[in-house]
Protein backbone atom coordinates (compact mmCIF):
# COMPACT_ATOMS: atom_id res chain seq x y z
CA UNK A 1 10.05 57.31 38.46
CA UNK A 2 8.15 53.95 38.74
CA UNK A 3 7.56 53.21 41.98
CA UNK A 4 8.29 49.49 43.52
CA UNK A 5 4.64 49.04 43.83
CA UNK A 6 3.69 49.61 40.48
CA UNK A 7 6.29 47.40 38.96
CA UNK A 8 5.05 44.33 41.21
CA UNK A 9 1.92 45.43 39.98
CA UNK A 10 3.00 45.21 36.82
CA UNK A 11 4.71 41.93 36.74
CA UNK A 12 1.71 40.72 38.44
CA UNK A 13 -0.24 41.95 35.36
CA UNK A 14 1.98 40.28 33.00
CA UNK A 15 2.13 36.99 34.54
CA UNK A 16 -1.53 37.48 34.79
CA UNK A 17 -1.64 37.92 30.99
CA UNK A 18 0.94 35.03 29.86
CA UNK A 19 -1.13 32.55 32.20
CA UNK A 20 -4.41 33.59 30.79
CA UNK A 21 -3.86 33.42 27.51
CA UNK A 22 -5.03 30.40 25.22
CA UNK A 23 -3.33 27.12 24.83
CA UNK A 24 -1.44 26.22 21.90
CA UNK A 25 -4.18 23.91 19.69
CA UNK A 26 -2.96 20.46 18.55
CA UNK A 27 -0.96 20.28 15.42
CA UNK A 28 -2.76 18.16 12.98
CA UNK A 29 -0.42 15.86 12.52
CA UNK A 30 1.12 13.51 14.99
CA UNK A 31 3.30 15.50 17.63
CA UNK A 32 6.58 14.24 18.48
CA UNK A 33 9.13 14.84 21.58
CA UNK A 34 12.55 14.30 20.05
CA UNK A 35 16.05 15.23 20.53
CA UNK A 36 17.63 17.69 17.83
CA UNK A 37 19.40 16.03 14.97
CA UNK A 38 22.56 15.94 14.84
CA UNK A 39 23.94 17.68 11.99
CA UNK A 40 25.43 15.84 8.17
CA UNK A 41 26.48 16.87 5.06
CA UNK A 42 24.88 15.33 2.22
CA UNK A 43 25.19 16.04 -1.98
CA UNK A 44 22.24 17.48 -3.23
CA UNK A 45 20.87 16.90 -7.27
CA UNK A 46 23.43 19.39 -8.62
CA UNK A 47 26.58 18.22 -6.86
CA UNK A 48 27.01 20.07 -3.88
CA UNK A 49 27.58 19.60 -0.26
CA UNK A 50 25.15 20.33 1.87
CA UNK A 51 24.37 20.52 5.36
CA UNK A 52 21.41 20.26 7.93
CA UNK A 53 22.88 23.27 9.38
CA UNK A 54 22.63 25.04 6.24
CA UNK A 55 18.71 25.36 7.56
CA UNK A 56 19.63 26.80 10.98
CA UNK A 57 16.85 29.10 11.69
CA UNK A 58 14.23 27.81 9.25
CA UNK A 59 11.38 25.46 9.84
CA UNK A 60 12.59 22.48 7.88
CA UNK A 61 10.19 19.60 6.26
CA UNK A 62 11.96 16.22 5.58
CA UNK A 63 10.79 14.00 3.34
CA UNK A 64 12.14 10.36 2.52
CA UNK A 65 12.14 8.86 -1.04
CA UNK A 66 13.63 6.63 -3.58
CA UNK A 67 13.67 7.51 -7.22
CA UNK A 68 12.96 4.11 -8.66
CA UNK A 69 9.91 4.07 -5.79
CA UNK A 70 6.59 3.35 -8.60
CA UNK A 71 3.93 4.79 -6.09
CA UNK A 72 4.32 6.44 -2.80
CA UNK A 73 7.71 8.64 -3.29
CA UNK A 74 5.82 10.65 -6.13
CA UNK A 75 2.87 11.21 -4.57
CA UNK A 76 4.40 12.43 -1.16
CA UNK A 77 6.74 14.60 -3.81
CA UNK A 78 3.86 15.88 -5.12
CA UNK A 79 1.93 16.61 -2.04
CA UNK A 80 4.88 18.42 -1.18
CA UNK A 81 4.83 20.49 -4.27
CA UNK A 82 1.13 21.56 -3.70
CA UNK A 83 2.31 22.41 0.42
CA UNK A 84 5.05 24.88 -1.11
CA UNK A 85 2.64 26.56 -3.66
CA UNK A 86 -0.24 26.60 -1.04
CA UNK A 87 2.39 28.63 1.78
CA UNK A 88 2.28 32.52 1.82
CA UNK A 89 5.54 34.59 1.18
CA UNK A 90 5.87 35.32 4.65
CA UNK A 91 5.88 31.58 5.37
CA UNK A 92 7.79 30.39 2.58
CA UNK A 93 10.90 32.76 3.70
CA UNK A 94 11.18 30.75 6.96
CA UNK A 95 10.48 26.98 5.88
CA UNK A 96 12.91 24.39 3.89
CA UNK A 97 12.10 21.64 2.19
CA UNK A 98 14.24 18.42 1.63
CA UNK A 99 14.20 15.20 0.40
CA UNK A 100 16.41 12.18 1.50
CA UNK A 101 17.07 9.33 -0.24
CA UNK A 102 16.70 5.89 0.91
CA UNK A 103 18.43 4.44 -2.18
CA UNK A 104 21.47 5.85 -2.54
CA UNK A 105 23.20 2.79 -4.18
CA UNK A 106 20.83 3.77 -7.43
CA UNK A 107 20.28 7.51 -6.44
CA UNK A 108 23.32 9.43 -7.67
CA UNK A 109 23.08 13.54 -7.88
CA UNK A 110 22.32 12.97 -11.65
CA UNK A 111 19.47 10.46 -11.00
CA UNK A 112 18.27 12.61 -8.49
CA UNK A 113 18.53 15.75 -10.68
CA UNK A 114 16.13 13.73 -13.51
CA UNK A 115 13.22 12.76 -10.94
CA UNK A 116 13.60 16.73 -9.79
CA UNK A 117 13.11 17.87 -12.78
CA UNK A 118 10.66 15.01 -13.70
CA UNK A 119 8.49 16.28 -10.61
CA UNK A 120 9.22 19.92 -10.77
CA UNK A 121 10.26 19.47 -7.22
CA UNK A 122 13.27 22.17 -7.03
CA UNK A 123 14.06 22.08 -3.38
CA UNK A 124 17.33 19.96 -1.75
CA UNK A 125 17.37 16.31 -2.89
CA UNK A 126 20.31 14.60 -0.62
CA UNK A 127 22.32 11.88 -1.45
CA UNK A 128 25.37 9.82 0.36
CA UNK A 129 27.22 6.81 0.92
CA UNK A 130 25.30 3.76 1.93
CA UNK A 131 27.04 3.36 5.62
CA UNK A 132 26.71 6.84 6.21
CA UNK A 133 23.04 7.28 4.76
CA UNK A 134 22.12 4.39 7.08
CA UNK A 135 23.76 6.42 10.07
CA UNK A 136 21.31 9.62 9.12
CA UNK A 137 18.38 7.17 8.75
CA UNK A 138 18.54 6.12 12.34
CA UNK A 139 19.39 9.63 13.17
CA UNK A 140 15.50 10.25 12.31
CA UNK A 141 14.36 7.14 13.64
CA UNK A 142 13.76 5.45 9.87
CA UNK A 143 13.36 1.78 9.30
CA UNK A 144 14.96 0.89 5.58
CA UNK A 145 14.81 -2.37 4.14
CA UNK A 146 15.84 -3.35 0.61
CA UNK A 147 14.94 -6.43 -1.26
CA UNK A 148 11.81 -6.80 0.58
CA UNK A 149 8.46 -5.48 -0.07
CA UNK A 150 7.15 -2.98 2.82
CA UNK A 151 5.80 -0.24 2.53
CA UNK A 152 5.73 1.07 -0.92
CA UNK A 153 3.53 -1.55 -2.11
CA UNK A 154 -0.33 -0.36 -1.71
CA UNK A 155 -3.33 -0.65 -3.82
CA UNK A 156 -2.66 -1.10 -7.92
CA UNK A 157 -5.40 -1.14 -9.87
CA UNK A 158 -8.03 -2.09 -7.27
CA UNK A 159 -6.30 -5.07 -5.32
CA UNK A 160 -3.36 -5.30 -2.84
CA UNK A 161 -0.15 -6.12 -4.91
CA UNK A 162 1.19 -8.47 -2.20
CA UNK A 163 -2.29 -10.85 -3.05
CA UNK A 164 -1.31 -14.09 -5.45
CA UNK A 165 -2.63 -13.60 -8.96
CA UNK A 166 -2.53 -15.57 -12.11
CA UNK A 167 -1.41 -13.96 -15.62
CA UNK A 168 -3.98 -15.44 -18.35
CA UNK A 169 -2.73 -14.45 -21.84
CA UNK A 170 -4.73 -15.64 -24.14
CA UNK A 171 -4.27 -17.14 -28.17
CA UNK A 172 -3.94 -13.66 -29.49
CA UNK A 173 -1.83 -12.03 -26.94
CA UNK A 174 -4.54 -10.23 -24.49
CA UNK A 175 -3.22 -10.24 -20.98
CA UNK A 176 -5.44 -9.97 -18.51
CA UNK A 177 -4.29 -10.43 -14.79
CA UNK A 178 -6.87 -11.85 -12.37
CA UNK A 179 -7.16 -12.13 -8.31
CA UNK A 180 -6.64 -15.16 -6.16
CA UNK A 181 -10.91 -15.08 -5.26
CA UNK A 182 -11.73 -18.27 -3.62
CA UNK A 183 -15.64 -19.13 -4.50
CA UNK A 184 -17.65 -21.29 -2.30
CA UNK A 185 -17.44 -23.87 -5.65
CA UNK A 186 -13.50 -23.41 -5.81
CA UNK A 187 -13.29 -24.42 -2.25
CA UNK A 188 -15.71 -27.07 -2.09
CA UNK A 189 -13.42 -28.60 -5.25
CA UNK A 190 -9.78 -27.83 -3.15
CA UNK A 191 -11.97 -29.92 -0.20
CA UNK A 192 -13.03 -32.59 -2.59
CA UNK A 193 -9.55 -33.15 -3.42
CA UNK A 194 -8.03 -33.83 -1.01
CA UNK A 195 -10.30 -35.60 0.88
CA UNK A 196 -10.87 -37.91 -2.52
CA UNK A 197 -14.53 -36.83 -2.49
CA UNK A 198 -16.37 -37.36 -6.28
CA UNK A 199 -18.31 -34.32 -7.02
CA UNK A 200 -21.65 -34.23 -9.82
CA UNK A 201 -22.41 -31.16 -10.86
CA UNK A 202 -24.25 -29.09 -13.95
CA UNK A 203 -23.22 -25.53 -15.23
CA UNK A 204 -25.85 -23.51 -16.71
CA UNK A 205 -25.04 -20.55 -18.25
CA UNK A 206 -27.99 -18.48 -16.20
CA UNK A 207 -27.36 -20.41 -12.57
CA UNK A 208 -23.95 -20.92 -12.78
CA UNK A 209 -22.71 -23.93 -11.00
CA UNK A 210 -25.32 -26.64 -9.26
CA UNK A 211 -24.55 -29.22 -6.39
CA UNK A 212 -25.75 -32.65 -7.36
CA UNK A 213 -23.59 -35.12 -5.62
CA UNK A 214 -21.23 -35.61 -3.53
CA UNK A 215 -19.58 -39.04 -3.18
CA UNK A 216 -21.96 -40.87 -4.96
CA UNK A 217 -25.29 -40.05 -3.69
CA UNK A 218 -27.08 -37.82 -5.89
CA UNK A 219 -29.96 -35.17 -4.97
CA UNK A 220 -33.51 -36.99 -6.54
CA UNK A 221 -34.90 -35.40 -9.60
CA UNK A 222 -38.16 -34.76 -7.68
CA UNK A 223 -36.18 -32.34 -5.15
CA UNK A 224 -37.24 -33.83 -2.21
CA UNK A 225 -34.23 -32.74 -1.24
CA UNK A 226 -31.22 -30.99 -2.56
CA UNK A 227 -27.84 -30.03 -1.69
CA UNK A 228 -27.54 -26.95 0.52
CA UNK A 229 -25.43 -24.42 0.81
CA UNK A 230 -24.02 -22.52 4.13
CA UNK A 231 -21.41 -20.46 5.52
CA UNK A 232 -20.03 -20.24 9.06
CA UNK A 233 -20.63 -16.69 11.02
CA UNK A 234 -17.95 -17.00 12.48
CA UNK A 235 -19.13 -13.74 15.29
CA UNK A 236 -22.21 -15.66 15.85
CA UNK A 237 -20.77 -18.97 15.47
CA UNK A 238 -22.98 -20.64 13.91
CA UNK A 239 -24.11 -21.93 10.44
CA UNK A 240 -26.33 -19.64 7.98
CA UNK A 241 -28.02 -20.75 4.92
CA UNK A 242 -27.00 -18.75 1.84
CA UNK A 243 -29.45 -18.10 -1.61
CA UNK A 244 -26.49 -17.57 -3.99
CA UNK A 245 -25.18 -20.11 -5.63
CA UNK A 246 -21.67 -21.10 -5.05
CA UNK A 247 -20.31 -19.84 -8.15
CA UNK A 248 -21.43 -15.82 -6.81
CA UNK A 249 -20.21 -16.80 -3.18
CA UNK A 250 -16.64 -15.33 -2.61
CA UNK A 251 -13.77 -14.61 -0.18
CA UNK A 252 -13.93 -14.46 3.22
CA UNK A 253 -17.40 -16.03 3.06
CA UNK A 254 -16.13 -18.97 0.78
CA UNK A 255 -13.80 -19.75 3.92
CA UNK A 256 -15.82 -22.33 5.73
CA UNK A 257 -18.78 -23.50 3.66
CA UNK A 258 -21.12 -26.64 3.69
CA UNK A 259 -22.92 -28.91 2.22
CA UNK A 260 -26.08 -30.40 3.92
CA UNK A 261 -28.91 -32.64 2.48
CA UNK A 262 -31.91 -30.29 2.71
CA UNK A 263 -33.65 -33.30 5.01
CA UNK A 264 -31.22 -33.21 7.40
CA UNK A 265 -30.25 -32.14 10.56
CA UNK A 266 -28.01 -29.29 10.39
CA UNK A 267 -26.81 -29.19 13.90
CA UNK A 268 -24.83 -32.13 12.78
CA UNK A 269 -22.05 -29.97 10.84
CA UNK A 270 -19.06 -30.03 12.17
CA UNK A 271 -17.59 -26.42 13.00
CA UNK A 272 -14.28 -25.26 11.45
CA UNK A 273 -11.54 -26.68 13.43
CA UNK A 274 -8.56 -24.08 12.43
CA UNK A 275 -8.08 -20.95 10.56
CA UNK A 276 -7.73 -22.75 7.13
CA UNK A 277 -10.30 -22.83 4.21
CA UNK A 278 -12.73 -26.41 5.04
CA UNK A 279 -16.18 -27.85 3.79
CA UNK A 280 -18.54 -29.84 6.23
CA UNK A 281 -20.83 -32.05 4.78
CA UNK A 282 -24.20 -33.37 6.46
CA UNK A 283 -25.49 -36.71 3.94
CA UNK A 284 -29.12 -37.29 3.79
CA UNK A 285 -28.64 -40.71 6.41
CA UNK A 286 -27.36 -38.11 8.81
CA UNK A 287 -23.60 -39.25 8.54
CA UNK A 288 -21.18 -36.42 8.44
CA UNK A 289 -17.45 -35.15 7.04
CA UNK A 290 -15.20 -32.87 7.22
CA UNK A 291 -12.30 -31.18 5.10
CA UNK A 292 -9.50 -28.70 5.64
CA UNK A 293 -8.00 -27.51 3.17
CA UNK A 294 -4.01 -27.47 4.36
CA UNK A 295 -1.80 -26.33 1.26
CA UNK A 296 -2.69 -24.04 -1.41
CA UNK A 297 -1.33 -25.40 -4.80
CA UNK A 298 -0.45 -24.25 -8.41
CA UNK A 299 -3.91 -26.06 -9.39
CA UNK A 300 -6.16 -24.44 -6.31
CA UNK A 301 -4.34 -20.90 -7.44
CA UNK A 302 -5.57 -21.25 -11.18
CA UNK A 303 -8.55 -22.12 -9.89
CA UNK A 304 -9.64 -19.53 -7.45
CA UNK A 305 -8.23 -17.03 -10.14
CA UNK A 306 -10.61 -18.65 -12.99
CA UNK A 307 -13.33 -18.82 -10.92
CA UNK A 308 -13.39 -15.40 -9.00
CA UNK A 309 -13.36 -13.73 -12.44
CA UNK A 310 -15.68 -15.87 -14.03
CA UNK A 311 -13.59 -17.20 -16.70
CA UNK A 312 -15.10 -20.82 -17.92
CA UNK A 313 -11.62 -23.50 -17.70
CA UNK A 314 -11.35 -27.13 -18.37
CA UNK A 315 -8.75 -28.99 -15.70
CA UNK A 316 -9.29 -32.58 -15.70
CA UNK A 317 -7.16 -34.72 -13.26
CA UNK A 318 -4.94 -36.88 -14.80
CA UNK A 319 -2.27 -39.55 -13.09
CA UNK A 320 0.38 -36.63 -13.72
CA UNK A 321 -2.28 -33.94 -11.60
CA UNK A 322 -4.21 -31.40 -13.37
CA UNK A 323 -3.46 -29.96 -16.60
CA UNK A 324 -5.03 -26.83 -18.23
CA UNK A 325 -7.45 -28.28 -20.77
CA UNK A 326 -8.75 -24.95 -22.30
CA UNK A 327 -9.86 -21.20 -21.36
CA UNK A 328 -12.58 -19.49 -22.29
CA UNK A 329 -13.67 -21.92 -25.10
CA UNK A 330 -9.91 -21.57 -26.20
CA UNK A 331 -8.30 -25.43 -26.72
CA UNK A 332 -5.63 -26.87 -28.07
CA UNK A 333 -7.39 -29.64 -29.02
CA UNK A 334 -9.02 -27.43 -31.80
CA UNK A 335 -5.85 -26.52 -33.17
CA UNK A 336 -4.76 -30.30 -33.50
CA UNK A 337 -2.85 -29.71 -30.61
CA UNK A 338 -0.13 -27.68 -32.61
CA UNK A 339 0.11 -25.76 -29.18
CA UNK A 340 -0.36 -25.71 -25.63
CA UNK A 341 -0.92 -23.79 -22.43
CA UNK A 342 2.55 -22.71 -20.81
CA UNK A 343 2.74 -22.68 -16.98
CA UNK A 344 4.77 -19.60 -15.72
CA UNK A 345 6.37 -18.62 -12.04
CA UNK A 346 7.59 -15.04 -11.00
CA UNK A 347 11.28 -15.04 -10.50
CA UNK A 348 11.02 -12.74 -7.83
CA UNK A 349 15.01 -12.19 -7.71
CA UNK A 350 15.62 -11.62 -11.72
CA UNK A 351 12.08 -10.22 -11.93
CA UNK A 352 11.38 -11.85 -14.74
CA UNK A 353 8.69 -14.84 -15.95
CA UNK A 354 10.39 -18.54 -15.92
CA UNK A 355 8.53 -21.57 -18.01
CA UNK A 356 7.89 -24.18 -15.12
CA UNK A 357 8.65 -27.87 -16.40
CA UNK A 358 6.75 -29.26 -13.42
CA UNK A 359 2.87 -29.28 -13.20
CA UNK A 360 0.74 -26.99 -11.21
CA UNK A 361 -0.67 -29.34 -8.34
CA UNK A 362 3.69 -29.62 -7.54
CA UNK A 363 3.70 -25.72 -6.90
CA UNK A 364 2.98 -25.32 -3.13
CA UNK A 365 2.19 -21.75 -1.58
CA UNK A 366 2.87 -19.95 -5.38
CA UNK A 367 2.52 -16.27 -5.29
CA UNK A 368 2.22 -15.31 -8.74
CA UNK A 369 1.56 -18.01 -12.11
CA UNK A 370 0.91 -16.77 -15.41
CA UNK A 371 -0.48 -18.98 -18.18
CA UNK A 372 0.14 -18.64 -22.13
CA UNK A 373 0.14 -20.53 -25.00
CA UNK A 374 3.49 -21.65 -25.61
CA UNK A 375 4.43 -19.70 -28.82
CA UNK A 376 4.42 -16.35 -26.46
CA UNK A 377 7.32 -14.19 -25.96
CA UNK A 378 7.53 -14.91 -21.75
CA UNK A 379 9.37 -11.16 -21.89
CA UNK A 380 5.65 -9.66 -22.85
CA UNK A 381 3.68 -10.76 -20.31
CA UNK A 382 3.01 -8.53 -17.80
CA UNK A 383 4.82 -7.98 -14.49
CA UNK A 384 2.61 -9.00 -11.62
CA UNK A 385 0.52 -5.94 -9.85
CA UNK A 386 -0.19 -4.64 -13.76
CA UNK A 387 -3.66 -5.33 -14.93
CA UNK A 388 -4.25 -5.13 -18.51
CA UNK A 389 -7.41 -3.61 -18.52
CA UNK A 390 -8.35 -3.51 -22.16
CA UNK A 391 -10.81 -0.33 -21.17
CA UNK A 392 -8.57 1.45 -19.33
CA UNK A 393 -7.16 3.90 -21.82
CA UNK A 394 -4.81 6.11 -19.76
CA UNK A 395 -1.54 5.39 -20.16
CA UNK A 396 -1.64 2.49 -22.12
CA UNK A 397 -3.63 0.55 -18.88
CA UNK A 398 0.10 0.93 -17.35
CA UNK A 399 -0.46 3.94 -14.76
CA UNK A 400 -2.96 7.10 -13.78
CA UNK A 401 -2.55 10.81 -14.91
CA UNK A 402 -1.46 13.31 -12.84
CA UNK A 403 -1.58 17.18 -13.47
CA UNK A 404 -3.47 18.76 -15.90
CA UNK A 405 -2.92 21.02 -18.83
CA UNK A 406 0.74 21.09 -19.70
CA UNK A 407 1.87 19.51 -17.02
CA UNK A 408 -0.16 16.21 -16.90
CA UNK A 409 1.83 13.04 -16.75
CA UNK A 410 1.49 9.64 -16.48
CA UNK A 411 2.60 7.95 -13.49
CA UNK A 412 4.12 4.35 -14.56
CA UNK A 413 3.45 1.55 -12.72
CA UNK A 414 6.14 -0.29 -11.83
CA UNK A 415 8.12 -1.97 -14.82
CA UNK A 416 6.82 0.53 -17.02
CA UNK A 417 8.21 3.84 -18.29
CA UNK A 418 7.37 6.94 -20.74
CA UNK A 419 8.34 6.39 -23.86
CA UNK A 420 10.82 9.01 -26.17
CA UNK A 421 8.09 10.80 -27.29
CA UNK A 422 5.25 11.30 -24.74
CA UNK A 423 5.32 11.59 -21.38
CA UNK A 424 0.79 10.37 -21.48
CA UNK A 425 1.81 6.64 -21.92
CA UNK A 426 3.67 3.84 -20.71
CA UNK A 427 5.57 0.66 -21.91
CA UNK A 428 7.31 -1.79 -20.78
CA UNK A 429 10.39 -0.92 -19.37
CA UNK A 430 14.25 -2.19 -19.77
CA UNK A 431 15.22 -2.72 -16.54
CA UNK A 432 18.61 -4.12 -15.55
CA UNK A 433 18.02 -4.83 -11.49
CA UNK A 434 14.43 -5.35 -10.26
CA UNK A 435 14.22 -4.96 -6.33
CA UNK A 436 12.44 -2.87 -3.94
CA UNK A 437 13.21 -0.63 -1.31
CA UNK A 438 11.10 -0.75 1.95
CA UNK A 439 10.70 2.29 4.30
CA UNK A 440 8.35 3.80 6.80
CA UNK A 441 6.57 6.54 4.90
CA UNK A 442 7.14 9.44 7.16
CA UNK A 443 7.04 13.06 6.53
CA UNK A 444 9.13 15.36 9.53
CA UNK A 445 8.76 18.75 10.45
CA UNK A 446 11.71 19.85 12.33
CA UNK A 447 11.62 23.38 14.24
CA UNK A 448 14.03 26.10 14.00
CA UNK A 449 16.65 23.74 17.06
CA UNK A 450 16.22 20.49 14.45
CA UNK A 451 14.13 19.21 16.74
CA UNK A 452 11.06 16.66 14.97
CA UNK A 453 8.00 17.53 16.42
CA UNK A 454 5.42 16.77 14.04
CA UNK A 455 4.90 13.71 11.82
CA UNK A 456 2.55 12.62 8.74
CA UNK A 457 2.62 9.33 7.52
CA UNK A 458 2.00 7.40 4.48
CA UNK A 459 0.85 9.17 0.95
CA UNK A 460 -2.76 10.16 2.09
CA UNK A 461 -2.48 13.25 4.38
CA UNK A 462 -4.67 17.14 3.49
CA UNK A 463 -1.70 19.40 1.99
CA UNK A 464 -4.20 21.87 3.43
CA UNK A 465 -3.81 20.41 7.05
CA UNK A 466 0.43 19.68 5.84
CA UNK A 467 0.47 23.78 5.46
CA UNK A 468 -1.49 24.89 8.37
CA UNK A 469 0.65 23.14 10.59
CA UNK A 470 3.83 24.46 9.47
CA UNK A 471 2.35 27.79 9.65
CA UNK A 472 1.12 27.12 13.60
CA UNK A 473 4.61 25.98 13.77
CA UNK A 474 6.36 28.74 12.10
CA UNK A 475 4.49 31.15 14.53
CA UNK A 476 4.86 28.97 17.72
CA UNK A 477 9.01 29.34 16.96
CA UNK A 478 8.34 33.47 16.80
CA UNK A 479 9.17 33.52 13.14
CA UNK A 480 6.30 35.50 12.20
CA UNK A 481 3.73 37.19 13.79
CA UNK A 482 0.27 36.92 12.33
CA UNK A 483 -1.58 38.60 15.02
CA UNK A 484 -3.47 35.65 16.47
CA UNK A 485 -3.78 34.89 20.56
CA UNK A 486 -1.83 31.99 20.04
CA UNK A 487 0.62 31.03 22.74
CA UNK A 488 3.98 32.59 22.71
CA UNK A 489 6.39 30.27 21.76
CA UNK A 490 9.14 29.15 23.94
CA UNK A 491 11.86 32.11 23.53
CA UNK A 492 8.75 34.47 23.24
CA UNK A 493 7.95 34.14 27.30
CA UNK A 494 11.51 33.84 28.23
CA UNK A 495 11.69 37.28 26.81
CA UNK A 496 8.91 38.27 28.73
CA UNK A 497 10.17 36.79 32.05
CA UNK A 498 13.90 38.44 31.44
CA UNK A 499 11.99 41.73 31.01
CA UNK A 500 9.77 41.10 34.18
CA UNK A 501 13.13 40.43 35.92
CA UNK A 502 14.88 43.43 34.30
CA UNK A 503 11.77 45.62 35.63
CA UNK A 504 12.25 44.34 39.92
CA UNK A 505 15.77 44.90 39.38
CA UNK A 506 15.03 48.81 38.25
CA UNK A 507 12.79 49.20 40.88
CA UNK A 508 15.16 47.99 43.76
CA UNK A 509 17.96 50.01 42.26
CA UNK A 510 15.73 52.95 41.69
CA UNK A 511 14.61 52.75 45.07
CA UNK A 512 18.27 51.78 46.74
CA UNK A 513 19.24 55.76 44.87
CA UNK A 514 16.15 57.73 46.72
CA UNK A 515 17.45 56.36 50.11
């Protein structure tokens, strides 16, 4: 029989042993403190009801998607796909896996059931009524928005979607989509225009684009002095001479430029007044001026476009504005004018491209132009965020591959779809309702009481660091024992404290029966 002394002693030990064990390390991801969900019922992809509770017991990962969604949604699917291959079997039996829409106006089981099988993602895909869907959004603390652009638009092709762009398509049909890339010449032309300076100039096909003149008073042929050009630092505040010319000059340092006579004093420029675009000017009798520029228009859009990418364009200024004179060597005029060059605007409600019948300097704050020759059919030129790279191979230009083997795939930008017969390219697709679904990009691990306690965000997270947390997790909740001297999880050192307790109360009785 134990004696009373030794079991102190021996809780003693054990407390000494719980207490000096290791901490739990961080989870890689970031670590929430939230209630348990409460529990729903949801359809999955094949029809049937489903519940959270369904899970009791597991580790469960939650993941938030949209099967129209061109970008993130696959990749996170993906991601996911590579986490559930990546687990061991003795992991795998206590972790879940499922996906929520946040579109179920468009997502019905059978949609669902195609992007499944599209993504060989087999796990739960959960559908639901709109006013109950938004009820389990806010459940996991999830911000939806539809018909606005959020998160799900990222990097395409090189350049944030969300940045203004104009659509050139030229006479035989090549579409090309270029940035909104203010130049230090762009600029000092928006300036010029609307402060109703005259500009002289040369282009020279090595130099690019040369200062001559600004209002008048020309630079002498013996350069005795010249026009200079400088940008404003705006951490040193202060103006710095620049040796490119203002052609090569681009956004942000094409913000706030100037012009100064080379026998001048530059301390003269004015500094940039506000956060819009402006030139200062220093003349060679030491007078000064100064331009904001406080709109952007349909004409400064073409512009910046034309010029960032280096296209050559012909815009004289007429008493109707600006007109599009010719592209890359491309005129009308050579055609005996038996076309022209079409303005377009996005329709950003019908998703489609609209003719404009007014001209470009009466578009204020434009997004997204195009410009065609009349004779094109508007329903072929490109969707904006979809550069026609003539180069780019893969997938028609349309999308990047995924997989490899017999299981690469293109993945369509948005507007675009495989075709019948191969699932390597993509065209243009028939869509009946454009519109986009907004939501924060979070991942949720949920442990074995539905409580979320870990987080990844966004499309970009280590499926590597995904898997080792669920495993830390999975052993944290007692599910499996890998040997490690990781902390006990919670229920693991209430066990040990009821058996402590259990011990003292053997002892006392033991001891009450000897007396």
């Amino acid at each position: 029989m134990v004696s009373r002394k030794a079991l102190v002693a021996i809780l003693i030990a054990t407390m000494f042993f719980v207490s000096a064990l290791p901490t739990t390390s961080a989870y890689k991801g970031y670590q929430l403190s939230r209630p348990p969900v409460d529990d729903f019922t949801l359809t999955n992809q094949d029809n049937q009801q489903m519940n959270l509770t369904d899970f009791r017991g597991d580790v469960v990962v939650v993941a938030f998607i949209f099967t129209k969604c061109p970008d993130v949604c696959p990749i996170i699917t993906q991601l996911l796909r590579s986490v559930e291959d990546g687990l061991s079997a003795d992991y795998q039996e206590h972790i879940s896996i499922i996906s929520i829409s946040v579109d179920p106006e468009y997502d019905t089981p059978e949609a669902l059931k195609a992007y499944t099988e599209m993504h060989g993602a087999e796990w739960p895909h959960l559908t639901g009524d709109l006013e109950y869907m938004e009820d389990i959004w806010s459940r996991f603390g999830l911000i939806v928005q539809k018909n606005v652009i959020d998160a799900h638009l990222g990097e395409i092709n090189g350049h944030q979607a969300e940045d203004s762009t104009v659509v050139f398509v030229n006479k035989s049909g090549v579409a090309s989509e270029l940035m909104n890339t203010p130049t230090a010449w762009s600029t000092t032309k928006f300036a010029a225009d609307e402060a109703g300076w005259e500009l002289n100039y040369t282009i020279q096909s090595n130099n690019g684009t040369t200062l001559t003149g600004i209002n008048g008073i020309d630079a002498p042929t013996d350069n005795s002095w010249y026009w200079e050009l400088m940008t404003y630092d705006n951490d040193a505040a202060s103006w710095q001479t620049v040796t490119l010319g203002p052609d090569a000059l681009s956004h942000p340092d094409s913000k706030n430029i100037a012009w100064v006579a080379s026998n001048t004093d530059e301390s003269l420029l004015i500094a940039p007044q506000s956060d819009n675009s402006s030139v200062s000017v220093v003349f060679p009798d030491n007078s000064t001026a100064y331009q904001e520029i406080t709109q952007m228009t349909g004409w400064q859009l073409t512009t910046s476009a034309f010029d960032g990418a280096g296209v050559s364009f012909s815009a004289p200024d007429s008493q109707f504005g600006h007109y599009l004179e010719s592209v890359a060597g491309e005129n009308p005029a050579d055609d005996n004018n038996s076309w022209w060059w079409e303005l377009h605007e996005w329709n950003e409600t019908s998703a489609v491209w609209q003719a404009t019948n007014v001209g470009m300097d009466s578009i204020i704050e434009p997004n997204y132009l195009a410009w065609a020759p009349n004779y094109t059919d508007d329903s072929t030129i490109p969707i904006p965020g979809v550069f026609a790279d003539s180069e780019q191979e893969a997938c028609n230009g349309h999308g990047w591959e995924m997989g490899s083997g017999a299981g690469k795939h293109c993945m369509c930008d948005e507007g675009y779809e495989w075709p019948e017969d191969s699932m390597l390219s993509c065209v243009l697709a028939d869509v009946e309702e454009e519109y986009y679904v907004g939501h924060s990009t979070t991942t949720l691990i949920l442990d074995t009481q539905r409580k979320p306690v870990i987080a990844w965000t966004g499309d970009s997270w280590s499926a590597e660091e995904f898997i080792e947390d669920l495993e830390n997790l999975v052993e944290d909740e007692g599910l499996v024992d890998n040997g490690s001297n990781r902390t006990p999880g919670f229920s693991s050192m209430i066990a040990i404290a009821a058996i402590s307790i259990a011990a003292i109360r053997i002892g006392r009785r033991s001891q009450d029966n000897s007396q």
